[in-house]
PDB file of N, CA and C in Angstrom:
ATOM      1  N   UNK A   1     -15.294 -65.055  50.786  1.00  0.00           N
ATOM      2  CA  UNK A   1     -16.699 -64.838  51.080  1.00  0.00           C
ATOM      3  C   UNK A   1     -17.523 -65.225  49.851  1.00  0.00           C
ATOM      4  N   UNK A   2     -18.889 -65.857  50.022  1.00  0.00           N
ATOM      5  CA  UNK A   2     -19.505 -66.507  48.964  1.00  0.00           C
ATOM      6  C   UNK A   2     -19.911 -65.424  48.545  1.00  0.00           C
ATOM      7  N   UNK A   3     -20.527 -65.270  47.156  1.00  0.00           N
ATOM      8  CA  UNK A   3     -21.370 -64.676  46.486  1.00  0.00           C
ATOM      9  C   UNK A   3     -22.289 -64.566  46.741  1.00  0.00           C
ATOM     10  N   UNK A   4     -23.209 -65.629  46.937  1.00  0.00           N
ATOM     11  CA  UNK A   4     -24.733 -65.724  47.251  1.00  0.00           C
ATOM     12  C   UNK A   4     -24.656 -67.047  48.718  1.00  0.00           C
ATOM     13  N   UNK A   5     -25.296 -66.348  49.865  1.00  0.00           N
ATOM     14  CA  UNK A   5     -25.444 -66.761  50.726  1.00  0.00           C
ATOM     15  C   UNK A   5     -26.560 -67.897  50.757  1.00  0.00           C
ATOM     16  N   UNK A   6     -27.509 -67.231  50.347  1.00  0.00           N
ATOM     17  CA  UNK A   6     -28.719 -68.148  49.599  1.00  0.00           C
ATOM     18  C   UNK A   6     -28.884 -68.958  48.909  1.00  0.00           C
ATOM     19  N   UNK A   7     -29.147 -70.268  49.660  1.00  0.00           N
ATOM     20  CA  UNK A   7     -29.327 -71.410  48.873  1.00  0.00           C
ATOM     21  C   UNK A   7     -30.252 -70.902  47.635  1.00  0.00           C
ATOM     22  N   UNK A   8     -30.373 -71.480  46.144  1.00  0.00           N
ATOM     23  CA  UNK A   8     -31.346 -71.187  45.216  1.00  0.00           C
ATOM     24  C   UNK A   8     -32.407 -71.928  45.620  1.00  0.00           C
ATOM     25  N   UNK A   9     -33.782 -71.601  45.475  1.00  0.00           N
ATOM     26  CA  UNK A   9     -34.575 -72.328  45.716  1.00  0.00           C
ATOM     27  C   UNK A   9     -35.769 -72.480  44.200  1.00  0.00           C
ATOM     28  N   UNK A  10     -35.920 -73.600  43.772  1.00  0.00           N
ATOM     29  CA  UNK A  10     -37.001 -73.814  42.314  1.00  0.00           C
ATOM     30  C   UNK A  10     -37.892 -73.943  42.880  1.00  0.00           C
ATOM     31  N   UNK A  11     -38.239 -73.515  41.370  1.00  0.00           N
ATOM     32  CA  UNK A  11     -39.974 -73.691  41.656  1.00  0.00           C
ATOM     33  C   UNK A  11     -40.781 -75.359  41.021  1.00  0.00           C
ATOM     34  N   UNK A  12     -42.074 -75.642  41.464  1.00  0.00           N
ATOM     35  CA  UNK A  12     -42.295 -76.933  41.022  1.00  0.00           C
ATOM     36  C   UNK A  12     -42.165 -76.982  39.249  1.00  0.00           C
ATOM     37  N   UNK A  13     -41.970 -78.637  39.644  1.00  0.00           N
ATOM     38  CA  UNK A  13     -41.549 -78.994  37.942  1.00  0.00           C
ATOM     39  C   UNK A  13     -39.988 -78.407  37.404  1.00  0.00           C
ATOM     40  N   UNK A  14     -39.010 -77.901  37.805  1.00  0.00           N
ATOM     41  CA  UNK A  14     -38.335 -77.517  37.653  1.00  0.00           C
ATOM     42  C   UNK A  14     -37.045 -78.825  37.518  1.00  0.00           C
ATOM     43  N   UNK A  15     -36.582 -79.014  36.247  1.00  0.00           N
ATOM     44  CA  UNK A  15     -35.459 -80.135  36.269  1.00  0.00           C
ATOM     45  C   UNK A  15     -34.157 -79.991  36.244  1.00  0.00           C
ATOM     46  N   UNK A  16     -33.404 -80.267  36.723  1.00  0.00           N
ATOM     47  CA  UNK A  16     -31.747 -80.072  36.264  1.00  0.00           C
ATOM     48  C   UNK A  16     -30.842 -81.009  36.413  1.00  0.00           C
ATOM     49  N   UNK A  17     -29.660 -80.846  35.561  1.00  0.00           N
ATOM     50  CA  UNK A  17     -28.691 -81.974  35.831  1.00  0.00           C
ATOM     51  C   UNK A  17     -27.726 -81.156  36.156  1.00  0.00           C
ATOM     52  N   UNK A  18     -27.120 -82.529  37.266  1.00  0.00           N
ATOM     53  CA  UNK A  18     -26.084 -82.357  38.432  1.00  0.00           C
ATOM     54  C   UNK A  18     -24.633 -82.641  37.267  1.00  0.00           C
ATOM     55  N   UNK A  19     -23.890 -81.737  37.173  1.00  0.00           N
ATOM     56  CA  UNK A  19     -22.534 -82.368  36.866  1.00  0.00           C
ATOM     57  C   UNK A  19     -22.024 -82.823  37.391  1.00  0.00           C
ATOM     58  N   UNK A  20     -21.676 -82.681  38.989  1.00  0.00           N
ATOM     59  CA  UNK A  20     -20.743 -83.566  39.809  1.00  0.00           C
ATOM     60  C   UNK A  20     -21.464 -84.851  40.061  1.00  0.00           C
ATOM     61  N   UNK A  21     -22.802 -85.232  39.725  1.00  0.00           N
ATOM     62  CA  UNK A  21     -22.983 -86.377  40.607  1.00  0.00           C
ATOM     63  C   UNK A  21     -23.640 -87.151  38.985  1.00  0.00           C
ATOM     64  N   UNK A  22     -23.763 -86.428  38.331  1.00  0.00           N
ATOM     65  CA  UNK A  22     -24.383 -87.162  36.972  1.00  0.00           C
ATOM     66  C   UNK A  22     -25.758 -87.726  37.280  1.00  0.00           C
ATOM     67  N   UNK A  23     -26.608 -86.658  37.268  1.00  0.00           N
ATOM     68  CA  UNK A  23     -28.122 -87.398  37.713  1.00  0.00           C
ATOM     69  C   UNK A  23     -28.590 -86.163  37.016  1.00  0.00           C
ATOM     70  N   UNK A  24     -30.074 -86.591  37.313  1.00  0.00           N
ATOM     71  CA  UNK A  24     -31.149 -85.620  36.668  1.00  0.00           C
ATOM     72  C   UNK A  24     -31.536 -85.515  38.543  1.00  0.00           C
ATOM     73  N   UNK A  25     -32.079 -84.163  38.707  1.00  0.00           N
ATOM     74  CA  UNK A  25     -32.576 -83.113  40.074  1.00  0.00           C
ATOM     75  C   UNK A  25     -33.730 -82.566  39.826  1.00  0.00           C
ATOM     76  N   UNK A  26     -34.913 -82.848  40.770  1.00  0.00           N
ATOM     77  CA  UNK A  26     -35.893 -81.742  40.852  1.00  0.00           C
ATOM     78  C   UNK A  26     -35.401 -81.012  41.970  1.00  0.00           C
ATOM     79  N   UNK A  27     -35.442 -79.742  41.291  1.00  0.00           N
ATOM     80  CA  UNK A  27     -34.951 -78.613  41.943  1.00  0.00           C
ATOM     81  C   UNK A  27     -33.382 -78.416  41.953  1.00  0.00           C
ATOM     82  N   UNK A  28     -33.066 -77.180  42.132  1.00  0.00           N
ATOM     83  CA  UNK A  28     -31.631 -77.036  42.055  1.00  0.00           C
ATOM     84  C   UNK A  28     -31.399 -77.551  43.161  1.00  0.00           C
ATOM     85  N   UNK A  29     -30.860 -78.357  43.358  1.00  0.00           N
ATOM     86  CA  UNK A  29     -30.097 -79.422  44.682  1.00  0.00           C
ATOM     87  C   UNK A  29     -28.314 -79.575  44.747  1.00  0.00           C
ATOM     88  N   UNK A  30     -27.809 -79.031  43.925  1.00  0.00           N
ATOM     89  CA  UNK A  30     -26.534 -78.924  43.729  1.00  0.00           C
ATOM     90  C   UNK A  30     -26.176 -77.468  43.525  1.00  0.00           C
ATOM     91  N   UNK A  31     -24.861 -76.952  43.823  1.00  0.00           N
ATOM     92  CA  UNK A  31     -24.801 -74.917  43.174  1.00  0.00           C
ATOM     93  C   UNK A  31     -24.911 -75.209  41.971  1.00  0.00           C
ATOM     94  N   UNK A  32     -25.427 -73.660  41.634  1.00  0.00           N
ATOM     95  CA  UNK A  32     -25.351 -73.453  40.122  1.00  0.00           C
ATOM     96  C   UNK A  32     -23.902 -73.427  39.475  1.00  0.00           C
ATOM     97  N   UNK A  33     -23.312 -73.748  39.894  1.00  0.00           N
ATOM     98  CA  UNK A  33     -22.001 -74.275  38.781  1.00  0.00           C
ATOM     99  C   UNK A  33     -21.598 -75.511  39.004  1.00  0.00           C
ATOM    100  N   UNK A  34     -22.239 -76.333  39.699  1.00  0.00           N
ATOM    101  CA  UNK A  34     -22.342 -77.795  38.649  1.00  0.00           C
ATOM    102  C   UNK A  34     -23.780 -78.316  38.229  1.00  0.00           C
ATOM    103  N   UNK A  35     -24.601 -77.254  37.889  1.00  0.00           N
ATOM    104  CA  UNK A  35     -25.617 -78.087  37.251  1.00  0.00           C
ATOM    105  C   UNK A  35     -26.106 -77.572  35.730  1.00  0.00           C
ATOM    106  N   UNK A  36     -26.935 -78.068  35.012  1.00  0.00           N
ATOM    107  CA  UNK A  36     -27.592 -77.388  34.014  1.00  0.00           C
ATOM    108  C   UNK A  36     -29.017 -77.257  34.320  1.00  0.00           C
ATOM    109  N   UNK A  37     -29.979 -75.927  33.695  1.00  0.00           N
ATOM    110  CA  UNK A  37     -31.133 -76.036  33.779  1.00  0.00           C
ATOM    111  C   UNK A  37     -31.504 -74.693  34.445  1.00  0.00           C
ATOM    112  N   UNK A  38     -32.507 -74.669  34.685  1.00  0.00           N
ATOM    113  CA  UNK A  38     -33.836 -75.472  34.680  1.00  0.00           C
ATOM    114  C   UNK A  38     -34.488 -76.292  33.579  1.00  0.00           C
ATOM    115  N   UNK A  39     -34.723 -77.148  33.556  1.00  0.00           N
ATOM    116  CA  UNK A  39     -35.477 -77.623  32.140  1.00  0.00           C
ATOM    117  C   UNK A  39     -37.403 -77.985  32.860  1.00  0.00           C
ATOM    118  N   UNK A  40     -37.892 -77.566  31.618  1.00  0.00           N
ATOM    119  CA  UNK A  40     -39.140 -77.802  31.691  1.00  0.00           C
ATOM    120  C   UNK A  40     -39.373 -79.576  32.162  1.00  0.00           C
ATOM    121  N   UNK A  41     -38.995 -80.378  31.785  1.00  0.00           N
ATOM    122  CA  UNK A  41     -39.252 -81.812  32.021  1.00  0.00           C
ATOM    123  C   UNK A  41     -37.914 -82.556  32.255  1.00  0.00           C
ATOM    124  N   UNK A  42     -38.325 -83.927  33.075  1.00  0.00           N
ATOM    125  CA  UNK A  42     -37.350 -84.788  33.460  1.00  0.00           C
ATOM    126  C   UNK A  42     -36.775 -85.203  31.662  1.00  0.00           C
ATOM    127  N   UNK A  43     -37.339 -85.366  31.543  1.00  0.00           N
ATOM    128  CA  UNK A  43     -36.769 -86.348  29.876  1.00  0.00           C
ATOM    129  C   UNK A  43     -35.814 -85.249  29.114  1.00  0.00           C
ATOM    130  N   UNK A  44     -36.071 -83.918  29.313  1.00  0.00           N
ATOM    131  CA  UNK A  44     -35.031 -82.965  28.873  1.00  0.00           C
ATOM    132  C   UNK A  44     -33.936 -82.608  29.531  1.00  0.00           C
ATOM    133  N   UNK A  45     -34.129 -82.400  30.630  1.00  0.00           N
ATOM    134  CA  UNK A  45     -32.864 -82.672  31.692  1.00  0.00           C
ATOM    135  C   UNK A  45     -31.760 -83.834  31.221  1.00  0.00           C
ATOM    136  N   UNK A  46     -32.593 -85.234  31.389  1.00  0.00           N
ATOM    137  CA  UNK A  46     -31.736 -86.556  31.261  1.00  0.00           C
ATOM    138  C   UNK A  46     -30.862 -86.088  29.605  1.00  0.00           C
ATOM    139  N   UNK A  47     -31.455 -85.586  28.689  1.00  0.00           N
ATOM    140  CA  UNK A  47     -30.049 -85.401  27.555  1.00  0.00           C
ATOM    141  C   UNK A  47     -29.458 -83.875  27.650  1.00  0.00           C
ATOM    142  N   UNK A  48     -29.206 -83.588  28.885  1.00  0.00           N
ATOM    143  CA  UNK A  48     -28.686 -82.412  28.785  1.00  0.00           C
ATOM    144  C   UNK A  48     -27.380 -82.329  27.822  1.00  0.00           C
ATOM    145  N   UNK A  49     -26.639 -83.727  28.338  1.00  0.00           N
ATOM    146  CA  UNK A  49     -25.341 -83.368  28.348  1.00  0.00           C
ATOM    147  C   UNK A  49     -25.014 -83.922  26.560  1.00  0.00           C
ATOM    148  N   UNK A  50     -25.955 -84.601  26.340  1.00  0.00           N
ATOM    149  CA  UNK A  50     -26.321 -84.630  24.348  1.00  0.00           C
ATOM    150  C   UNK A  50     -26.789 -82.967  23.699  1.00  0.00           C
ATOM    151  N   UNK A  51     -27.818 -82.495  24.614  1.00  0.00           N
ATOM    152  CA  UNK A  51     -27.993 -80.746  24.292  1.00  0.00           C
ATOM    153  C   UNK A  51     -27.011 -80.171  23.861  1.00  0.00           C
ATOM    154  N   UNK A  52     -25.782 -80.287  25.091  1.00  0.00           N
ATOM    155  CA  UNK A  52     -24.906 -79.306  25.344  1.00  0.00           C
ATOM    156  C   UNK A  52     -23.782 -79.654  24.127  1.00  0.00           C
ATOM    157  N   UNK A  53     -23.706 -80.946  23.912  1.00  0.00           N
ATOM    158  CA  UNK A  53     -22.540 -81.377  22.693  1.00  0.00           C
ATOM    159  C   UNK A  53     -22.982 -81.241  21.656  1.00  0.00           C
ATOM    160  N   UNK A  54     -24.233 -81.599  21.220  1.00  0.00           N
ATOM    161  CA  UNK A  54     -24.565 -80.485  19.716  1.00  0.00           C
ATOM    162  C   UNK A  54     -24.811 -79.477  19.857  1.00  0.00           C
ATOM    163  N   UNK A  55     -24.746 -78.124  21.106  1.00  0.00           N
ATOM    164  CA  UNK A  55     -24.718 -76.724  20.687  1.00  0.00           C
ATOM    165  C   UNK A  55     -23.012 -76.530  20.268  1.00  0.00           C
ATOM    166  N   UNK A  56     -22.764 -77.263  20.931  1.00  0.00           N
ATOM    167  CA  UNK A  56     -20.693 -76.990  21.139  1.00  0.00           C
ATOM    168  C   UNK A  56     -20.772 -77.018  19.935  1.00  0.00           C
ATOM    169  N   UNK A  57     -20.816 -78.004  19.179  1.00  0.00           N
ATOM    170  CA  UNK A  57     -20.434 -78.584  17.903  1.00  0.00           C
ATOM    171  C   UNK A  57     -20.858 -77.498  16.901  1.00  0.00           C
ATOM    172  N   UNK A  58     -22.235 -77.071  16.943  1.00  0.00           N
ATOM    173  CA  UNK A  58     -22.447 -75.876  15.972  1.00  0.00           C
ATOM    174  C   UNK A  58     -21.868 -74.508  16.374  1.00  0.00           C
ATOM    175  N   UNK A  59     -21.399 -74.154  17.999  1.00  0.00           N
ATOM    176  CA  UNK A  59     -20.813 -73.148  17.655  1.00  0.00           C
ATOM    177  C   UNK A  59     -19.499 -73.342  17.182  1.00  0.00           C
ATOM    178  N   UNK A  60     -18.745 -74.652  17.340  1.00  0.00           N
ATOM    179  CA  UNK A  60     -17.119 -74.750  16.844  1.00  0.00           C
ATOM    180  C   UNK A  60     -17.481 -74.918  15.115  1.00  0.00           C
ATOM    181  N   UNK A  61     -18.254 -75.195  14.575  1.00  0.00           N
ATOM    182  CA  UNK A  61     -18.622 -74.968  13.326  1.00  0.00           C
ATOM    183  C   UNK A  61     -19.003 -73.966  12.600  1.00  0.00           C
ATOM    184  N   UNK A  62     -19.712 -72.633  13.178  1.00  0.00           N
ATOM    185  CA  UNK A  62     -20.359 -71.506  13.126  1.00  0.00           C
ATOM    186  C   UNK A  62     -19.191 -70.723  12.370  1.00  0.00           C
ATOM    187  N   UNK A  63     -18.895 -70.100  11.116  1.00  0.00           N
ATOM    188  CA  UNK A  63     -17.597 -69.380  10.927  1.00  0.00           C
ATOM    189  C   UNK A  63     -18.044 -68.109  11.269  1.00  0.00           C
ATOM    190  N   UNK A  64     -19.066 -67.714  12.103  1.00  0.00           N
ATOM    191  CA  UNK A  64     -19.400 -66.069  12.459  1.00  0.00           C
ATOM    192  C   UNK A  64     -18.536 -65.909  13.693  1.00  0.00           C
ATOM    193  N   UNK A  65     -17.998 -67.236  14.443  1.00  0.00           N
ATOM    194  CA  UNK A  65     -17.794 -67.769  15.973  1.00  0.00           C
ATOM    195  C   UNK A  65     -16.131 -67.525  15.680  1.00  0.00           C
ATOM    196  N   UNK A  66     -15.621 -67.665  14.692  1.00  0.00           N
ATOM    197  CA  UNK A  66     -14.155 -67.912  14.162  1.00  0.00           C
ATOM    198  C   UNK A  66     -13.529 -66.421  13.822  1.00  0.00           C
ATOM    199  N   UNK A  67     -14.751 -66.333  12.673  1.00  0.00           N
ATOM    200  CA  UNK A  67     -14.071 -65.280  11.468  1.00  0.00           C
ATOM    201  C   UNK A  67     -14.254 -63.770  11.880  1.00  0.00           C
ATOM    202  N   UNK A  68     -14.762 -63.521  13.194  1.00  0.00           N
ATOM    203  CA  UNK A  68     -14.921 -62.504  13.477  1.00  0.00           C
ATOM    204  C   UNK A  68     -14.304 -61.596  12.725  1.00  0.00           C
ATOM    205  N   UNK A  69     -14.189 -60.225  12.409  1.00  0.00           N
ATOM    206  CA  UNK A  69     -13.022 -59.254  12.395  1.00  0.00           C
ATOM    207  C   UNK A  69     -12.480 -58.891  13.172  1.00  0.00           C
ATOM    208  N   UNK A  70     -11.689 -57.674  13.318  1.00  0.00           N
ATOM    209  CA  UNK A  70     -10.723 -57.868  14.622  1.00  0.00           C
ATOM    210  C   UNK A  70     -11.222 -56.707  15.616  1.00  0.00           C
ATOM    211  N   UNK A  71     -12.415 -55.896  15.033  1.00  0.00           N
ATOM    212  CA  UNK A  71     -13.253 -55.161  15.864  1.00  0.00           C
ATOM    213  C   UNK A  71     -14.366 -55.772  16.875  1.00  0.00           C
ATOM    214  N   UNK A  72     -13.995 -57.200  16.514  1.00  0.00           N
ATOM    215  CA  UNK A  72     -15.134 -58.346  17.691  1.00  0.00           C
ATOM    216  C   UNK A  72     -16.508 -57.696  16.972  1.00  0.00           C
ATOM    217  N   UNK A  73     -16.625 -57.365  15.704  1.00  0.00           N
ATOM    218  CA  UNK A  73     -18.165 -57.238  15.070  1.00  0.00           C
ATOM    219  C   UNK A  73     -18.493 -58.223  14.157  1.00  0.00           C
ATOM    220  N   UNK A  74     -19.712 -58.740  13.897  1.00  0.00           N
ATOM    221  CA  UNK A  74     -20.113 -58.874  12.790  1.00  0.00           C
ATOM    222  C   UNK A  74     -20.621 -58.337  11.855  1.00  0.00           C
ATOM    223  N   UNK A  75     -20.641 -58.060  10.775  1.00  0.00           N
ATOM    224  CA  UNK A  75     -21.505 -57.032   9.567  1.00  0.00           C
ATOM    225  C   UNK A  75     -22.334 -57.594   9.439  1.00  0.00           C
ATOM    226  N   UNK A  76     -23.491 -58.661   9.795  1.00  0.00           N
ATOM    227  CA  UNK A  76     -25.080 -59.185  10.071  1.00  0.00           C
ATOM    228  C   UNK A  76     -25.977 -58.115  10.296  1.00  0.00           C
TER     229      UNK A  76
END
């Protein structure tokens, strides 16, 4: 049984990219687990998938992301 019966429905101006089909979407037009977004504009949508590889990159770089202690805290 699905989770959500309900298609999502956006609101105007609303952008996202499709993972399965590799496009930029007004409106969520694909489920939310293959897309990214909402993004405010088409032109931010289109580098999602540049977004998403320099956040990766700074969290696999981040040593707060690594070095945790073993109580899953940080002392920050």
């Amino acid at each position: 049984m699905p989770l959500f019966k309900k298609r999502t429905v956006g609101k105007p101006g609303e952008w996202y990219y499709c993972l399965e089909h590799k496009k930029v979407e007004e409106g969520p037009e694909c489920p939310a687990k293959d897309r990214f977004g909402p993004y405010a504009s088409r032109a931010e949508a289109e580098h999602a998938m540049e977004t998403a590889r320099t956040r990766n990159l700074q969290w696999e770089n981040d040593p707060r992301w690594h070095d945790a202690p073993a109580g899953g805290r940080d002392d920050d």
